[in-house]
Protein backbone atom coordinates (compact mmCIF):
# COMPACT_ATOMS: atom_id res chain seq x y z
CA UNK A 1 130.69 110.06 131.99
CA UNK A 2 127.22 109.57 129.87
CA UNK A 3 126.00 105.80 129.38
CA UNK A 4 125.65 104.98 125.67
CA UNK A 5 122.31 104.98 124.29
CA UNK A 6 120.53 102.44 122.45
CA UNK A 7 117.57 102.20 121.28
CA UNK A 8 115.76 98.83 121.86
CA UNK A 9 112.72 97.56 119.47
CA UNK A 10 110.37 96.38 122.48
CA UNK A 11 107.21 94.49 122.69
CA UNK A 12 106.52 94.47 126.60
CA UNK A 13 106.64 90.43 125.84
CA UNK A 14 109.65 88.36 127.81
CA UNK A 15 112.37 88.22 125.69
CA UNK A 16 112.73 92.04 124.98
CA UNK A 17 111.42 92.77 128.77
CA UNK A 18 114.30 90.70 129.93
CA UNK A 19 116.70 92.08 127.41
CA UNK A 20 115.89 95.68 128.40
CA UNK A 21 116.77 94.90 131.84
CA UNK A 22 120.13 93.10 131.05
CA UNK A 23 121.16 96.11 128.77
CA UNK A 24 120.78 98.20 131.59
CA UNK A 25 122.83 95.76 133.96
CA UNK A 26 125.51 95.99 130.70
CA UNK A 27 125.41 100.19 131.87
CA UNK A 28 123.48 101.18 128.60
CA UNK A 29 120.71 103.82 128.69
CA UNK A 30 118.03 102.33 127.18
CA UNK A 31 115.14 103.98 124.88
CA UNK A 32 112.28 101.69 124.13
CA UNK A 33 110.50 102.05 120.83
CA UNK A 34 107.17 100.03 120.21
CA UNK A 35 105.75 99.96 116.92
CA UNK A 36 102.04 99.78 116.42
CA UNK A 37 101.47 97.87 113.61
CA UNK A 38 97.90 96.82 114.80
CA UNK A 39 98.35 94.01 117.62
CA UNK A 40 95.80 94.17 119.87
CA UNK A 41 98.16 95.60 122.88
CA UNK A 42 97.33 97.62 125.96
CA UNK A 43 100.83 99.91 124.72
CA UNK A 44 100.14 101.98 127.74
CA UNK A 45 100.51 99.74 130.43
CA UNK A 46 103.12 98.23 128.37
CA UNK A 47 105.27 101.94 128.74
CA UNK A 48 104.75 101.85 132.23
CA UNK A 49 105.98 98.46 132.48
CA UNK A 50 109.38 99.65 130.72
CA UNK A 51 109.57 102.59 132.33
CA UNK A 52 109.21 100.64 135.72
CA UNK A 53 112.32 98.21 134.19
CA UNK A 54 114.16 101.09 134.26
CA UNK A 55 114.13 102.65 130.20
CA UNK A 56 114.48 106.20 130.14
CA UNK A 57 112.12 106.94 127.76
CA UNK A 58 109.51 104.59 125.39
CA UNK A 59 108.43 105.84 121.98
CA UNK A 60 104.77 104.73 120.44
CA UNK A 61 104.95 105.11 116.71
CA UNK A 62 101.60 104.51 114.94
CA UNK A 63 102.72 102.59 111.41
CA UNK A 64 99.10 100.65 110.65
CA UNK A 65 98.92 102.78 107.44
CA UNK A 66 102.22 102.97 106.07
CA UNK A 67 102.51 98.73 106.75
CA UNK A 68 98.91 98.27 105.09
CA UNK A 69 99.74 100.49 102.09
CA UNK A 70 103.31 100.24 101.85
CA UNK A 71 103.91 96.12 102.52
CA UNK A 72 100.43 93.93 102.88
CA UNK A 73 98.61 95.59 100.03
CA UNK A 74 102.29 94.93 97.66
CA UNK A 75 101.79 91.52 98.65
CA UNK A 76 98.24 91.18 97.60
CA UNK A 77 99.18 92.69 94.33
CA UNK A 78 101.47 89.42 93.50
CA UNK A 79 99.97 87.41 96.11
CA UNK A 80 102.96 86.84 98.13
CA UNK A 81 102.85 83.67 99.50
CA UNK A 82 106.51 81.78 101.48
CA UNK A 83 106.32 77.76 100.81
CA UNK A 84 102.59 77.66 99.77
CA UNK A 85 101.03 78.48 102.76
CA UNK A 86 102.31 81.12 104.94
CA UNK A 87 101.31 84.92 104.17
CA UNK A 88 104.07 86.09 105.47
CA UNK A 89 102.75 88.61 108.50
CA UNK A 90 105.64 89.02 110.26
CA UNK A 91 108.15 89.40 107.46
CA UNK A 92 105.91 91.99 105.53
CA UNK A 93 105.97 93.84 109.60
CA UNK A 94 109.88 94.25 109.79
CA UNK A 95 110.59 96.79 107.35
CA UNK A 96 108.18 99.33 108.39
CA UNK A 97 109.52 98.56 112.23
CA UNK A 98 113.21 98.41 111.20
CA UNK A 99 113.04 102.29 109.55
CA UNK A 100 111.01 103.34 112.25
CA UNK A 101 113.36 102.22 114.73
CA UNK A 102 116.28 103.64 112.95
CA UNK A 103 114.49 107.23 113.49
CA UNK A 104 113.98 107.19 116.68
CA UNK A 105 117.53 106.09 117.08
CA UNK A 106 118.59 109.20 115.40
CA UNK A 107 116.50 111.43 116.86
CA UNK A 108 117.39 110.22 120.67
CA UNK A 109 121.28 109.87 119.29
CA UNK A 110 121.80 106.20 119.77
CA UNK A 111 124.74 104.45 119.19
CA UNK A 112 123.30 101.26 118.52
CA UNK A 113 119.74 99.56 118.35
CA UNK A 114 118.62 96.40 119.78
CA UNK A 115 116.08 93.86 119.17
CA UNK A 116 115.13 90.21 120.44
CA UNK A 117 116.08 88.23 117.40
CA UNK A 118 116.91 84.98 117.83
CA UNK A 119 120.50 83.64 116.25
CA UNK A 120 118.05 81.15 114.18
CA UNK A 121 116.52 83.97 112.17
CA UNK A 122 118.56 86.94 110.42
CA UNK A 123 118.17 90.64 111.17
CA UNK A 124 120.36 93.22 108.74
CA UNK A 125 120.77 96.65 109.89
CA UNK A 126 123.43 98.60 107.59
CA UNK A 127 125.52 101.62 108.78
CA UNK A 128 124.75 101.25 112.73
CA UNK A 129 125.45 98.87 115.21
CA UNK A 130 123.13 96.63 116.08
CA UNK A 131 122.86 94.69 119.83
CA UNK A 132 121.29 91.34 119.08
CA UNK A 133 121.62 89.16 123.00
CA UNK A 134 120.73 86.36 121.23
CA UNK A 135 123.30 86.23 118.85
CA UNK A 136 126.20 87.21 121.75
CA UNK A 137 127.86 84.26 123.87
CA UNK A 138 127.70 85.98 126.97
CA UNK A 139 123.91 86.15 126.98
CA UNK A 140 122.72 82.69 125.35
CA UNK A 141 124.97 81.23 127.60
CA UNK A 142 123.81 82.67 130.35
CA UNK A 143 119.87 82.45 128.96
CA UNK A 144 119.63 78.89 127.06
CA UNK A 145 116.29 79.37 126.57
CA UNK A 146 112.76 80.91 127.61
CA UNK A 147 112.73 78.49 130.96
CA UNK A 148 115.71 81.00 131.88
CA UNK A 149 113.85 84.32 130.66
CA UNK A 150 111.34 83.03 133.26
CA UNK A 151 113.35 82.77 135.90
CA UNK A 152 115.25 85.59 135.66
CA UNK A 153 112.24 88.13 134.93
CA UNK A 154 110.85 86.57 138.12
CA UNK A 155 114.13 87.35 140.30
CA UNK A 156 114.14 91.14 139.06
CA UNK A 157 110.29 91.52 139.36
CA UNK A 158 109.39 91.96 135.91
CA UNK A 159 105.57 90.52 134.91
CA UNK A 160 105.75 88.58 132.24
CA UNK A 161 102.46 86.87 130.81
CA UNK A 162 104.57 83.45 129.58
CA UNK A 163 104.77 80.73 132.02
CA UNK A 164 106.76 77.65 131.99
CA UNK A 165 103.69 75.10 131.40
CA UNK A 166 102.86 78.43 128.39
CA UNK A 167 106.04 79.55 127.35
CA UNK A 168 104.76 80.16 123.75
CA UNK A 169 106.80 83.03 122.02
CA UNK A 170 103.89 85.65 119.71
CA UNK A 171 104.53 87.75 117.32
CA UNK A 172 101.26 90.12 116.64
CA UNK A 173 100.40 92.42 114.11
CA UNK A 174 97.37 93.69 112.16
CA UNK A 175 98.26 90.56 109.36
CA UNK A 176 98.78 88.00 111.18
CA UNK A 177 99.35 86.60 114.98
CA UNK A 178 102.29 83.69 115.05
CA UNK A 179 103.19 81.12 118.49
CA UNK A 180 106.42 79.06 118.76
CA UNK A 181 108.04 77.61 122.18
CA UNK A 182 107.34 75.25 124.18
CA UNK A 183 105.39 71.71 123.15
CA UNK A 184 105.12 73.23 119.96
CA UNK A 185 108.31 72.75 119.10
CA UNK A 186 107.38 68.99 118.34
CA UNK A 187 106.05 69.33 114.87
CA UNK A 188 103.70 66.11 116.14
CA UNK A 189 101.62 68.34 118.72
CA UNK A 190 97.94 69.56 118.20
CA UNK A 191 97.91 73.09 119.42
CA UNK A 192 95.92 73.32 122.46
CA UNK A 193 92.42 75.19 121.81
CA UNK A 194 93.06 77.91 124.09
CA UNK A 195 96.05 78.93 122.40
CA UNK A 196 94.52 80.70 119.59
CA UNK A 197 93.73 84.93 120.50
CA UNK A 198 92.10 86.48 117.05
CA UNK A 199 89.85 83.59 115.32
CA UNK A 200 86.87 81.35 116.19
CA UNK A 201 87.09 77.88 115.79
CA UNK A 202 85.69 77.08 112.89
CA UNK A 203 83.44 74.50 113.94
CA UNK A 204 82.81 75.33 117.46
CA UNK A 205 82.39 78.67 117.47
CA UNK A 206 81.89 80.09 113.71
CA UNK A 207 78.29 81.23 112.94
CA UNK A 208 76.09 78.64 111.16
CA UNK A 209 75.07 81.32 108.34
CA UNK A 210 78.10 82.37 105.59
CA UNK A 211 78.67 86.04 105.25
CA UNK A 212 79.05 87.98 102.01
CA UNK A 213 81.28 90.92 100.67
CA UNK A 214 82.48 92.70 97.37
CA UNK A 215 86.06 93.40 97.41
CA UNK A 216 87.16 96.03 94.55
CA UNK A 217 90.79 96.61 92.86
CA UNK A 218 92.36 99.04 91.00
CA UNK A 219 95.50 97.71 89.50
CA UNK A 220 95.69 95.28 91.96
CA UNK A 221 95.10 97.25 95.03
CA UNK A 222 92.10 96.31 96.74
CA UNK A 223 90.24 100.09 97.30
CA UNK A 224 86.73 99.31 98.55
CA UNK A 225 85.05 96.81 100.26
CA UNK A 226 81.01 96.42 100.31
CA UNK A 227 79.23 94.75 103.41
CA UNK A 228 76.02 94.05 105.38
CA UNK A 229 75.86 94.82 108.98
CA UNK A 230 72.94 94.14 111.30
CA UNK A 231 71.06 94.37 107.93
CA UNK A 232 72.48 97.73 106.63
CA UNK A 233 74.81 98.10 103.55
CA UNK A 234 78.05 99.55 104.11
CA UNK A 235 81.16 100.73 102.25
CA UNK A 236 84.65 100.79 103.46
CA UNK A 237 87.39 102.81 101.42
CA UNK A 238 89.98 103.75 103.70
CA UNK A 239 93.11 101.29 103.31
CA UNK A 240 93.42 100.82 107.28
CA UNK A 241 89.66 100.38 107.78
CA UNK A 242 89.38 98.35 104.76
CA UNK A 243 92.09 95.94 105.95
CA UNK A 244 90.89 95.89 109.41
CA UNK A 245 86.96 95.63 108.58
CA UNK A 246 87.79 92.90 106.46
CA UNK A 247 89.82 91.28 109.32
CA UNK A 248 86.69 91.70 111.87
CA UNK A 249 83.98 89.82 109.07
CA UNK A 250 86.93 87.03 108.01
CA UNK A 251 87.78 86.21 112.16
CA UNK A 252 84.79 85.50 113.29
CA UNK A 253 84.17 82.81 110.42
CA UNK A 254 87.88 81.76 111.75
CA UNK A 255 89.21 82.10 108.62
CA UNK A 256 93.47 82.03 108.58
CA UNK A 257 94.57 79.56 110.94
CA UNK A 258 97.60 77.26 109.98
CA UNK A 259 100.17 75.09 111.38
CA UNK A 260 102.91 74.94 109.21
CA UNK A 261 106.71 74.28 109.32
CA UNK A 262 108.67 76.16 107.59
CA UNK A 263 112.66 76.85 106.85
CA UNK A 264 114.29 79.50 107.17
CA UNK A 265 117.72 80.87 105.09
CA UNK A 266 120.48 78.97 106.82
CA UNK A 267 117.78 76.03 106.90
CA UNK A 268 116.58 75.80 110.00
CA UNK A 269 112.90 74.28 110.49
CA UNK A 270 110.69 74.78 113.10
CA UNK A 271 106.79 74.60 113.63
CA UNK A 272 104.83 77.84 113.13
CA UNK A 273 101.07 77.65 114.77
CA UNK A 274 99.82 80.96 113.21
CA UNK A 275 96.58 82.91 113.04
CA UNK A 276 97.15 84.61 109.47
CA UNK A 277 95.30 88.00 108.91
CA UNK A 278 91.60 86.77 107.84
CA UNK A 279 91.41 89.94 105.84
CA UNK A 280 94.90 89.17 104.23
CA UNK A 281 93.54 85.84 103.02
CA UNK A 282 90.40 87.23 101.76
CA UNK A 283 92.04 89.77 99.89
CA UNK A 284 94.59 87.11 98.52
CA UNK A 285 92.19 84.99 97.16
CA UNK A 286 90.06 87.22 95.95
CA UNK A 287 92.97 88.97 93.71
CA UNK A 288 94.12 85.55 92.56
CA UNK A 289 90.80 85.10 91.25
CA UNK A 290 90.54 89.03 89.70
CA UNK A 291 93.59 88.18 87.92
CA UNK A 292 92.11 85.08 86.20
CA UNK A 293 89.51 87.24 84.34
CA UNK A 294 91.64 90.07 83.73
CA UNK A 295 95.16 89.73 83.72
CA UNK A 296 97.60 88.58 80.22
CA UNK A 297 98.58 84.72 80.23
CA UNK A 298 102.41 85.55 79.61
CA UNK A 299 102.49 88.57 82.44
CA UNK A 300 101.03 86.27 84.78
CA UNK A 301 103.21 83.28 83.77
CA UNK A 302 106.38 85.49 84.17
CA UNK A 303 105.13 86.91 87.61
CA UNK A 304 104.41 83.89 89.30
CA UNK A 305 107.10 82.02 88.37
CA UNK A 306 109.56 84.59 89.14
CA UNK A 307 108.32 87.88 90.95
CA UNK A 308 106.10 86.08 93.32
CA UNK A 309 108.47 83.39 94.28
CA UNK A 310 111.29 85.94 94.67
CA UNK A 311 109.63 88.69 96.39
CA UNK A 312 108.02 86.38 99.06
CA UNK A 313 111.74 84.70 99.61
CA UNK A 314 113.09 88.42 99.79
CA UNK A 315 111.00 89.43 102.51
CA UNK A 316 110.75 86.54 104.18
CA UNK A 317 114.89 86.41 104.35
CA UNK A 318 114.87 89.93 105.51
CA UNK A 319 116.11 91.91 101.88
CA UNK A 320 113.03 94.51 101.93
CA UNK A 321 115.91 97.09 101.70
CA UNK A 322 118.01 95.52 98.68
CA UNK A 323 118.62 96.26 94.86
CA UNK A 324 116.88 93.14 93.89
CA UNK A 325 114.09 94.08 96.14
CA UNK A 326 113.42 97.92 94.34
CA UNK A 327 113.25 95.34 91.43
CA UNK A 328 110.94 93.61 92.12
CA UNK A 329 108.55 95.93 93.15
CA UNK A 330 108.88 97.55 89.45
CA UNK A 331 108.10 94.11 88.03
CA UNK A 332 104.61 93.78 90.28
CA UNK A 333 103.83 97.52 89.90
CA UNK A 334 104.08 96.91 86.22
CA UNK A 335 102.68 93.51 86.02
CA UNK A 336 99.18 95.43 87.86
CA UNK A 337 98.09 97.40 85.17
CA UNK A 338 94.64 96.95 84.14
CA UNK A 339 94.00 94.42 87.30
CA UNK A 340 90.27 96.23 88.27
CA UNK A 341 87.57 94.43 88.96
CA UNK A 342 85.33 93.67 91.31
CA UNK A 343 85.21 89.83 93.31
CA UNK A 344 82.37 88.91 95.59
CA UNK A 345 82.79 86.65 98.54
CA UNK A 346 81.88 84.62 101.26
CA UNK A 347 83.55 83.31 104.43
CA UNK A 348 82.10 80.32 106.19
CA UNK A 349 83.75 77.63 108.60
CA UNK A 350 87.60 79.16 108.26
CA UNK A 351 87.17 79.28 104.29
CA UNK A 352 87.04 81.94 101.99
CA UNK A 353 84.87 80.86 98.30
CA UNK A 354 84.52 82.98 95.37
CA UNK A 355 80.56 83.43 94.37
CA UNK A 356 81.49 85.85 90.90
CA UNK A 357 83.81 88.08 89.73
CA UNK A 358 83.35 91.53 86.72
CA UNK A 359 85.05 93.97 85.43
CA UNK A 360 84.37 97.06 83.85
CA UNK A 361 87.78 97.71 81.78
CA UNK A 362 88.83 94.33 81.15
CA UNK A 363 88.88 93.52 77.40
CA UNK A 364 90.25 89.47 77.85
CA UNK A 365 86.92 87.53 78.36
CA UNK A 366 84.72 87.14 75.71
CA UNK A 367 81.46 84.98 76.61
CA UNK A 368 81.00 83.90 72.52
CA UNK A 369 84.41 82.83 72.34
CA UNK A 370 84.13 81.07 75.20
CA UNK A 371 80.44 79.30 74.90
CA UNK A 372 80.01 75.97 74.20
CA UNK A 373 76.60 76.87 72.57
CA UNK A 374 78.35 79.28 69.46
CA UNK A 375 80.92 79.94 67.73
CA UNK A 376 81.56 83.72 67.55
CA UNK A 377 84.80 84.79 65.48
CA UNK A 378 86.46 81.61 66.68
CA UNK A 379 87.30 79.23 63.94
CA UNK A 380 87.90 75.53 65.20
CA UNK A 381 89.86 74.49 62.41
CA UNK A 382 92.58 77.53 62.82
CA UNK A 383 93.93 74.84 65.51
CA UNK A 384 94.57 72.28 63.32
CA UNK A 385 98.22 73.49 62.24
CA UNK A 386 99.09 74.59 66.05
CA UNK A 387 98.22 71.13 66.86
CA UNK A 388 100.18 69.49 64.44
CA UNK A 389 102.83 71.83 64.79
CA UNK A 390 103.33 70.93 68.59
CA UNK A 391 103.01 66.84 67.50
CA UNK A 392 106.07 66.94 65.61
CA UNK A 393 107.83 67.04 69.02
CA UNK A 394 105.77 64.61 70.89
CA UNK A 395 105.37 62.03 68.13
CA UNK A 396 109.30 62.33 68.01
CA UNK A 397 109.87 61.64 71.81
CA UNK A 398 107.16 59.25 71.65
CA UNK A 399 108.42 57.03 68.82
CA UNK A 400 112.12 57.17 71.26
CA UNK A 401 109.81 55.82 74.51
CA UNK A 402 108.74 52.93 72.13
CA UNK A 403 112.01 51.92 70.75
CA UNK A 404 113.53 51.84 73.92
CA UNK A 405 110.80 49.49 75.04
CA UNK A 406 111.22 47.25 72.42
């Protein structure tokens, strides 16, 4: 009688190394699919290490352009941020890996899929079953933690780069590189230097000169990006290149490092040392500041008290593929329109400033209304009856503040 097949989302990292193997023990075939959504990963020797584990076939799927166009440049548009700090890399990652999975599924005719989620953090797969170890009693009581992934990958001969004294769990893409485990599970604990893999330190090992760059929009979208190299202009318009050049210059300034704690949707808290894309938080900054010169008061208003909030808690919960989701993209397609510009920029010490921002079709500035050296069309006295309009309020709670304190 055939095994089942499943097909199991695979990094060549501990957890899913380990999982592969104990599906296999559990008398599944197993097909490994690996996304390549830009972590710097050696996916061949990573194929042969799954093949070696005993998968019966591993799938590569390239998906830098479709998650740049599809899900970081989106987030730029209404600068999708999760609790005021955290840029979300790994959330924006698990829709484009999710429906890529689900393909290969198909095409290999799976009966379920398989993943190393944790049971702290949700996953939501409709119409297929879905294999998470973590989540099922007879592995997390046989595995309480990573100490135990270490032990057993070491009984059935499987490499694993993790060790006990660095058990740190990563998550890797092209937007951002995240660590948890270990001692940095104490909220408390500086991360050790040698931890970090994509950014200089700042202060250590950061050039001593700034660096300089244009970023241009169109309706949000950032669609060309103007540097100097080794003295020469150059121009990037690609998305892919764009996003990745843009990572290169921010990196070496060490530009996106955070540590951060953050809670998840059945409020769990943990601490999150993360590397966020520099490019993503160049382009972030730099469209926050486009909007400024460009973009309506009220529009703006609405979207980031409501789409922005929303849309980062959406994909940060795991609802990419949801009603309210398709909504909200409308809203920040919409809410784009007539966001071109251009911003220039420098990076410097693991910061990102603003040196001047123009744009072509924007109507909303006007330098003589805004001088303080004339007037223009502006008539200082039209504010007179707005500002006594809005007193009658204030002077009303203000006179109830005094009588209360008398």
């Amino acid at each position: 009688m055939a095994k089942e097949k499943v097909c199991l989302a695979y990094s060549g990292g501990l957890d899913t190394s380990c999982i592969l193997a104990w599906l296999i023990e559990k008398n599944y075939a197993v097909v490994c699919f690996m996304a390549d959504v830009g972590q710097e990963e050696d996916f061949e020797a990573a194929k042969q290490k799954a093949m070696k584990i005993g998968a019966e076939n591993v799938y590569v799927v390239d998906l830098k352009r479709e998650f740049v166009e599809e899900l970081c440049f989106p987030a730029v548009q209404c600068n999708a941020i999760y609790e005021n700090v955290y840029l979300l890399g790994t959330s924006l990652a698990r829709p484009v890996i999710a429906r890529a999975q689900i393909d290969v599924a198909k095409k290999e005719g799976c009966v379920a899929v398989s993943h190393g989620c944790t049971g702290k953090k949700l996953n939501r797969q409709p119409k297929i079953k879905v294999i998470a170890p973590w989540r099922m009693p007879e592995f997390y009581n046989r595995f309480k933690g990573r100490n135990d992934l270490l032990d057993y990958a070491d009984k059935i001969g499987v490499p694993v780069t993790s060790t006990k004294s660095k058990p740190w769990s990563m998550d890797e893409n092209l937007a951002h590189c995240s660590y948890e485990a270990g001692i940095l599970e104490d909220p408390d604990t500086t991360p050790p230097t040698d931890m970090w893999k994509l950014t200089a330190d700042p202060i250590s090992q950061a050039p001593n000169e700034p660096e300089d760059f244009i970023l241009h929009f169109e309706n949000g979208i950032p669609v060309k990006l103007e540097f100097k190299e080794n003295g020469k202009s150059k121009i990037v318009t690609d998305s892919v290149e764009l996003f990745l050049t843009m990572n290169g210059i921010a990196r070496k300034h060490g530009v996106g490092r955070i540590d951060i704690v953050s809670t998840n949707e059945i409020d769990v808290r943990k601490e999150l040392l993360i590397e966020q894309s520099a490019g993503l938080t160049c382009l972030r900054a730099a469209h926050v500041d486009l909007e400024g010169l460009v973009m309506d008061r009220e529009v703006r208003a609405l979207r980031d008290q409501f789409v922005t909030v929303s849309y980062s808690r959406i994909l940060y919960n795991g609802f990419y593929f949801s009603p309210e989701c398709k909504f909200l993209q409308s809203s920040i397609t919409a809410s784009q329109d007539g966001v071109n510009g251009q911003v220039r920029c420098r990076v410097y010490k693991g910061s990102v400033s603003i040196l001047g921002r123009s744009s072509e079709t924007a109507k909303l500035y006007d330098t003589s209304e805004s001088s303080m050296d004339e007037i223009g069309d502006f008539e200082p006295e039209d504010t007179t009856g707005y500002i006594k309009v809005q007193a009658i309020r204030l002077k009303k709670y203000g006179q109830q503040e005094y009588e209360k304190a008398t």
